[in-house]
C-alpha atoms as a PDB file:
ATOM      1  CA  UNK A   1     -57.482  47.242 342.118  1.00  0.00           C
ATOM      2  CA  UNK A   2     -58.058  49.510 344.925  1.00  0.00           C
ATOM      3  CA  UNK A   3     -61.454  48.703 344.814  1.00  0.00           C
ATOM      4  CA  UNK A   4     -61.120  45.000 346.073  1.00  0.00           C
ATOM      5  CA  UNK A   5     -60.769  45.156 350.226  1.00  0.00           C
ATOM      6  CA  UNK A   6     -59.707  41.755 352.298  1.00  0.00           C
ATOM      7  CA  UNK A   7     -59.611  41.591 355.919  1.00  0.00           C
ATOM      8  CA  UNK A   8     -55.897  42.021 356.687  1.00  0.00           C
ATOM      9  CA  UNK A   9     -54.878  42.930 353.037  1.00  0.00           C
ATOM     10  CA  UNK A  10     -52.468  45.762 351.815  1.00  0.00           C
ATOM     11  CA  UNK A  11     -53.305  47.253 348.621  1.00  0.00           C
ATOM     12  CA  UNK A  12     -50.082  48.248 346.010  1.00  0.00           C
ATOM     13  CA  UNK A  13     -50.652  49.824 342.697  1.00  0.00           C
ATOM     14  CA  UNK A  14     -48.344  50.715 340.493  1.00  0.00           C
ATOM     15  CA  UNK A  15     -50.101  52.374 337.113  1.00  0.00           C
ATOM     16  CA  UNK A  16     -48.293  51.473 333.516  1.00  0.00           C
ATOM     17  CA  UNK A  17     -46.265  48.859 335.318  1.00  0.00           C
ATOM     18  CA  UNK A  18     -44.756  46.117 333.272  1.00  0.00           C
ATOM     19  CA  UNK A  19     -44.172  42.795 334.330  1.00  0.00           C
ATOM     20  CA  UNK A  20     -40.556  43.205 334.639  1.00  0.00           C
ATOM     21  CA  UNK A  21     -40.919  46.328 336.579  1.00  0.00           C
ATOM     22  CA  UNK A  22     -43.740  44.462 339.126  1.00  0.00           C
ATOM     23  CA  UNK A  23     -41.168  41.389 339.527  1.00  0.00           C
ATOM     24  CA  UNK A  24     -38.152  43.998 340.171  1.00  0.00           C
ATOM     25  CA  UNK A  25     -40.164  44.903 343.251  1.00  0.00           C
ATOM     26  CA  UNK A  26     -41.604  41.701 344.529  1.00  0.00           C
ATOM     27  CA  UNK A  27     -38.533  40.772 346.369  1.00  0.00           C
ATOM     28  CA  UNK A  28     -38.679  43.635 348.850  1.00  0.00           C
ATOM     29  CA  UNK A  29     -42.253  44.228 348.694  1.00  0.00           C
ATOM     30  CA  UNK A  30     -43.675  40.638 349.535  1.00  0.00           C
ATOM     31  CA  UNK A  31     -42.324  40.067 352.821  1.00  0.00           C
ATOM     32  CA  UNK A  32     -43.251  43.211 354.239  1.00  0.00           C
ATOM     33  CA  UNK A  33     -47.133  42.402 353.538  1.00  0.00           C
ATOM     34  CA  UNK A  34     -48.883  40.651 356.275  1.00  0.00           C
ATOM     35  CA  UNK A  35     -51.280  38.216 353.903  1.00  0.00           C
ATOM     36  CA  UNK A  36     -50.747  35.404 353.405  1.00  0.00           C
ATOM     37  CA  UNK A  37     -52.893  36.054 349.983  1.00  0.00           C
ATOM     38  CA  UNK A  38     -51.232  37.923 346.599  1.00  0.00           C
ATOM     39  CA  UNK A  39     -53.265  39.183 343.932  1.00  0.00           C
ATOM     40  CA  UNK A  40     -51.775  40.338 340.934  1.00  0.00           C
ATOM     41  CA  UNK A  41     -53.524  42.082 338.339  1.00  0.00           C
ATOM     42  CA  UNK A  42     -50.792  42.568 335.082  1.00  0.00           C
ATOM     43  CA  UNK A  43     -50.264  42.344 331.630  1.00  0.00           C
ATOM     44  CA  UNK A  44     -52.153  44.685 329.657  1.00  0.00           C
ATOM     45  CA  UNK A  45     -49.541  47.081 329.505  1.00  0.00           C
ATOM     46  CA  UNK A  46     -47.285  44.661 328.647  1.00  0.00           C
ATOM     47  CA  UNK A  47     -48.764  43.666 325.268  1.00  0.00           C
ATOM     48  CA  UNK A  48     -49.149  47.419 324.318  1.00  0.00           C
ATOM     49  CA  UNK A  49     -45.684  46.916 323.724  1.00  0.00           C
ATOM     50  CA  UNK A  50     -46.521  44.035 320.904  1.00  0.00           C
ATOM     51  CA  UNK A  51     -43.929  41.666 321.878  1.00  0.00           C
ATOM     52  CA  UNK A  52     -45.619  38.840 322.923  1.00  0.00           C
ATOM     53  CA  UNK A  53     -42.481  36.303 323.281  1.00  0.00           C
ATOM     54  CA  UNK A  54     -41.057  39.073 325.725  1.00  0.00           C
ATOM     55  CA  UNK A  55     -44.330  38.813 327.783  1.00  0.00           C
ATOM     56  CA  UNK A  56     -44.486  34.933 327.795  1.00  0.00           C
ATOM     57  CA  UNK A  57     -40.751  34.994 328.934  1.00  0.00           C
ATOM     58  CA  UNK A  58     -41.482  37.905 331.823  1.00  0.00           C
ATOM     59  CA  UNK A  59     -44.427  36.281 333.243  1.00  0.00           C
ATOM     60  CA  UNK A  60     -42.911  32.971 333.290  1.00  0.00           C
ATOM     61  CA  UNK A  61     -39.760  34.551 335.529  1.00  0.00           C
ATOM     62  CA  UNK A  62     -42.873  36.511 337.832  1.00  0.00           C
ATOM     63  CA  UNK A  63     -44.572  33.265 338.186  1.00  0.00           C
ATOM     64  CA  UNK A  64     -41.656  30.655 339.078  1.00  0.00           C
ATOM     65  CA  UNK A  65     -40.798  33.565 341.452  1.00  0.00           C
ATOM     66  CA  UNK A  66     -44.070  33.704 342.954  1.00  0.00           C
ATOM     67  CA  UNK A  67     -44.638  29.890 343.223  1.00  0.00           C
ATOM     68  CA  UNK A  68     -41.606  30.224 345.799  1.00  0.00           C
ATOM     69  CA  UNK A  69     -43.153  33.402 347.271  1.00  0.00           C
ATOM     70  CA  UNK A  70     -45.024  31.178 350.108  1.00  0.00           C
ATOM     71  CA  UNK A  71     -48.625  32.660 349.714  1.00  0.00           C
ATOM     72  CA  UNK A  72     -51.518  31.854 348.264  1.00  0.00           C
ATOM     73  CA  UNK A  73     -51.274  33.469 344.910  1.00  0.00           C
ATOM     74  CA  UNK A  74     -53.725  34.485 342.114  1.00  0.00           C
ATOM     75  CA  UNK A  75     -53.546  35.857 339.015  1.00  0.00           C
ATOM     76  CA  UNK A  76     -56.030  38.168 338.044  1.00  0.00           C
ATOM     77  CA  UNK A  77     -56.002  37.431 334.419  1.00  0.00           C
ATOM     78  CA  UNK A  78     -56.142  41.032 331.516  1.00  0.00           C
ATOM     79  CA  UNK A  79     -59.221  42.273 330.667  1.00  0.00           C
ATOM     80  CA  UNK A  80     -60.114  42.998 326.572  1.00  0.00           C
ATOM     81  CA  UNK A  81     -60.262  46.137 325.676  1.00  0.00           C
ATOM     82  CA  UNK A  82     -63.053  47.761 323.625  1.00  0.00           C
ATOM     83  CA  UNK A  83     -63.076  49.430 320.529  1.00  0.00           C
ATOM     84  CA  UNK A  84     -59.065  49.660 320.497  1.00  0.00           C
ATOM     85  CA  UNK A  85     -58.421  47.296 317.001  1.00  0.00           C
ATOM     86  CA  UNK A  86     -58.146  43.819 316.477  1.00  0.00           C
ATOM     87  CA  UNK A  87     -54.424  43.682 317.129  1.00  0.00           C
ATOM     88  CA  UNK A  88     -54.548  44.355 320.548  1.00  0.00           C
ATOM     89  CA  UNK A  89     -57.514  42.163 321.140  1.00  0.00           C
ATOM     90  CA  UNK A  90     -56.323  39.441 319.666  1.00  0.00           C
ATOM     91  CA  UNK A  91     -52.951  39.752 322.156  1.00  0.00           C
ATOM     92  CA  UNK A  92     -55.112  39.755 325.224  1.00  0.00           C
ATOM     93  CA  UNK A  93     -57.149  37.207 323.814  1.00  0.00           C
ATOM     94  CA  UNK A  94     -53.894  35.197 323.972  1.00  0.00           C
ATOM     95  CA  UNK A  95     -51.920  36.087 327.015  1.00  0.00           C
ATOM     96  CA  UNK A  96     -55.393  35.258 329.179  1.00  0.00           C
ATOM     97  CA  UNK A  97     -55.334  32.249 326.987  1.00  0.00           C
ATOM     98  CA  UNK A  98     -52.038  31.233 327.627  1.00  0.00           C
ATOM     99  CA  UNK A  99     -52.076  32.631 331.214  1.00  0.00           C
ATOM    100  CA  UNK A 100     -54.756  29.810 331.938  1.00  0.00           C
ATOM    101  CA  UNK A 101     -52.434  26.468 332.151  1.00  0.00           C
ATOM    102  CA  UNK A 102     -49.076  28.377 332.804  1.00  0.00           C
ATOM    103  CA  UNK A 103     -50.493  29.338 336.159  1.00  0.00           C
ATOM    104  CA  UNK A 104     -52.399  26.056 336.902  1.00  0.00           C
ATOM    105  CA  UNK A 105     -49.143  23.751 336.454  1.00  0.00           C
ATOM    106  CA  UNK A 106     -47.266  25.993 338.821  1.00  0.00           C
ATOM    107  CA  UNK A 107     -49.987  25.677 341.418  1.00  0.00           C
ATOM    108  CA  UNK A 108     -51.539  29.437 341.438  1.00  0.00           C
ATOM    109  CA  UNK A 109     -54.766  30.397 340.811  1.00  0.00           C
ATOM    110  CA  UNK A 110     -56.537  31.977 338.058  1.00  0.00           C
ATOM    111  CA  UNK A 111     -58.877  34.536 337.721  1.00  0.00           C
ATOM    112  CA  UNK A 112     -60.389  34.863 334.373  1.00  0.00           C
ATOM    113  CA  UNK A 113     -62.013  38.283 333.267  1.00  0.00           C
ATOM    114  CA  UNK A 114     -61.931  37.912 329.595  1.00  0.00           C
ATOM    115  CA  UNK A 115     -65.227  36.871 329.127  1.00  0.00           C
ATOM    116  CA  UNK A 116     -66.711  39.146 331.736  1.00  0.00           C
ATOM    117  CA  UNK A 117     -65.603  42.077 330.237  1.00  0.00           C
ATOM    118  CA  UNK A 118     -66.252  40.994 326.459  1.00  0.00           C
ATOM    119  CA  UNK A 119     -68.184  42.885 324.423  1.00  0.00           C
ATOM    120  CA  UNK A 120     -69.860  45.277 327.426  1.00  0.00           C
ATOM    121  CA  UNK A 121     -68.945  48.551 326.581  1.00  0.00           C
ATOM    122  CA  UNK A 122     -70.259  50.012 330.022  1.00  0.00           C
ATOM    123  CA  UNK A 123     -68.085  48.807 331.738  1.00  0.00           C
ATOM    124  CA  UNK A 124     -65.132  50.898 329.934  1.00  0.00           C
ATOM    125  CA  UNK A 125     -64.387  54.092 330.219  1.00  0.00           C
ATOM    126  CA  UNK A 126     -64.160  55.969 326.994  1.00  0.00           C
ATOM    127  CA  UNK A 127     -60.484  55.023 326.327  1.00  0.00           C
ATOM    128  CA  UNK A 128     -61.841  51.517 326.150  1.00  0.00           C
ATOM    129  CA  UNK A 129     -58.712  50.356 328.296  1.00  0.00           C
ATOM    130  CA  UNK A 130     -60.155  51.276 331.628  1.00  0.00           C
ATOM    131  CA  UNK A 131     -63.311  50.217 333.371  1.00  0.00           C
ATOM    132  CA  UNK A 132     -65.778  52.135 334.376  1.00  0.00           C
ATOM    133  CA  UNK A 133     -67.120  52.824 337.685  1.00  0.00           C
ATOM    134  CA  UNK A 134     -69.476  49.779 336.538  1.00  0.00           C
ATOM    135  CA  UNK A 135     -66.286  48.019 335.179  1.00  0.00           C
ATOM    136  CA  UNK A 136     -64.535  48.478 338.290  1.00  0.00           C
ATOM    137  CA  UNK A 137     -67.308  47.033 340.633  1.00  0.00           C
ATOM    138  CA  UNK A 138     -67.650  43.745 338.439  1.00  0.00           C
ATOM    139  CA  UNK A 139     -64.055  43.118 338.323  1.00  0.00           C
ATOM    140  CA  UNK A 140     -63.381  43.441 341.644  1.00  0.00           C
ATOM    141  CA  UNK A 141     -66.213  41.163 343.130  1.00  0.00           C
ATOM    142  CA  UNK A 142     -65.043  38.314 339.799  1.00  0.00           C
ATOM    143  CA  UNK A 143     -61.585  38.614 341.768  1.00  0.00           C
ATOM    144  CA  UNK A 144     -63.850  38.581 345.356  1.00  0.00           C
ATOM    145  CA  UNK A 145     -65.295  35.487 344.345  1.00  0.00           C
ATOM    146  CA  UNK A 146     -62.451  33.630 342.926  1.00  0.00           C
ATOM    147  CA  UNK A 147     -60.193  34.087 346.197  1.00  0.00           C
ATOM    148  CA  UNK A 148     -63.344  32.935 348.670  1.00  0.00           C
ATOM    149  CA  UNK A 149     -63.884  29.930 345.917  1.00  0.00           C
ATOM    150  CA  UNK A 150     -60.784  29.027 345.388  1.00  0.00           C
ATOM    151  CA  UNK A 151     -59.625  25.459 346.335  1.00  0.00           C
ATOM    152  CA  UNK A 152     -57.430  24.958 349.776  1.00  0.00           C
ATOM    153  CA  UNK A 153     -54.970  22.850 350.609  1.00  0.00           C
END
């Protein structure tokens, strides 16, 4: 995420963050950001852990919170990984899936980056959890595009 730039934009990253551990630090962190604009980009490391009703139940708390948060927020949906089973797939496959409506009826936007990512090896690293330099590039102008597109008010 420290690829995508915004005029007037702070950039926080917390690597192998959970859900739970982003929305412990929301509460301080958002009001000391000058956007008006959040971008979140979580959740893969949350269904490493395999416990999928967990997830549904963190992200539901993160985004009632940030519905209330008073910015424009969107959610930069998980990315597949590649080559790392069908298991884990198949979890992304369904917290993007899910992801979809459960940020639409709370009024925040969506980025999806399943289908960008599916099925293009370059642009993962060799884990095939990270992306690439190439992987990188495409996901942060999908997110680029989705905040200048996005519907106003």
């Amino acid at each position: 995420m420290v690829n995508i730039r915004f005029f007037n934009a702070t950039t926080c990253c917390f690597p192998g963050a959970t859900v739970p551990v982003i929305l412990g630090k929301l509460p301080g962190l958002l009001p000391s950001l000058p956007s008006s604009t959040t971008l979140m980009h979580v959740g893969t490391n949350d269904m490493a852990r395999g416990a999928s009703e967990l997830t549904k139940r963190a992200f539901i708390s993160l985004l009632d919170f940030l519905r209330t948060c008073g910015k424009s927020v969107f959610i930069s949906g998980p990315i597949p990984t590649f080559g790392r089973g069908d298991v884990r797939f198949s979890r992304l496959l369904m917290l993007n899936t899910w992801l979809k409506p459960a940020c639409y009826i709370r009024g925040l936007n969506f980025t999806d980056n399943f289908n960008l990512f599916w099925n293009r090896p370059s642009f993962f690293k060799s884990d095939g959890i990270h992306p690439s330099t190439t992987g990188a590039r495409m996901l942060a102008a999908n997110i680029q595009y989705s905040v200048h597109h996005a519907p106003r008010d």
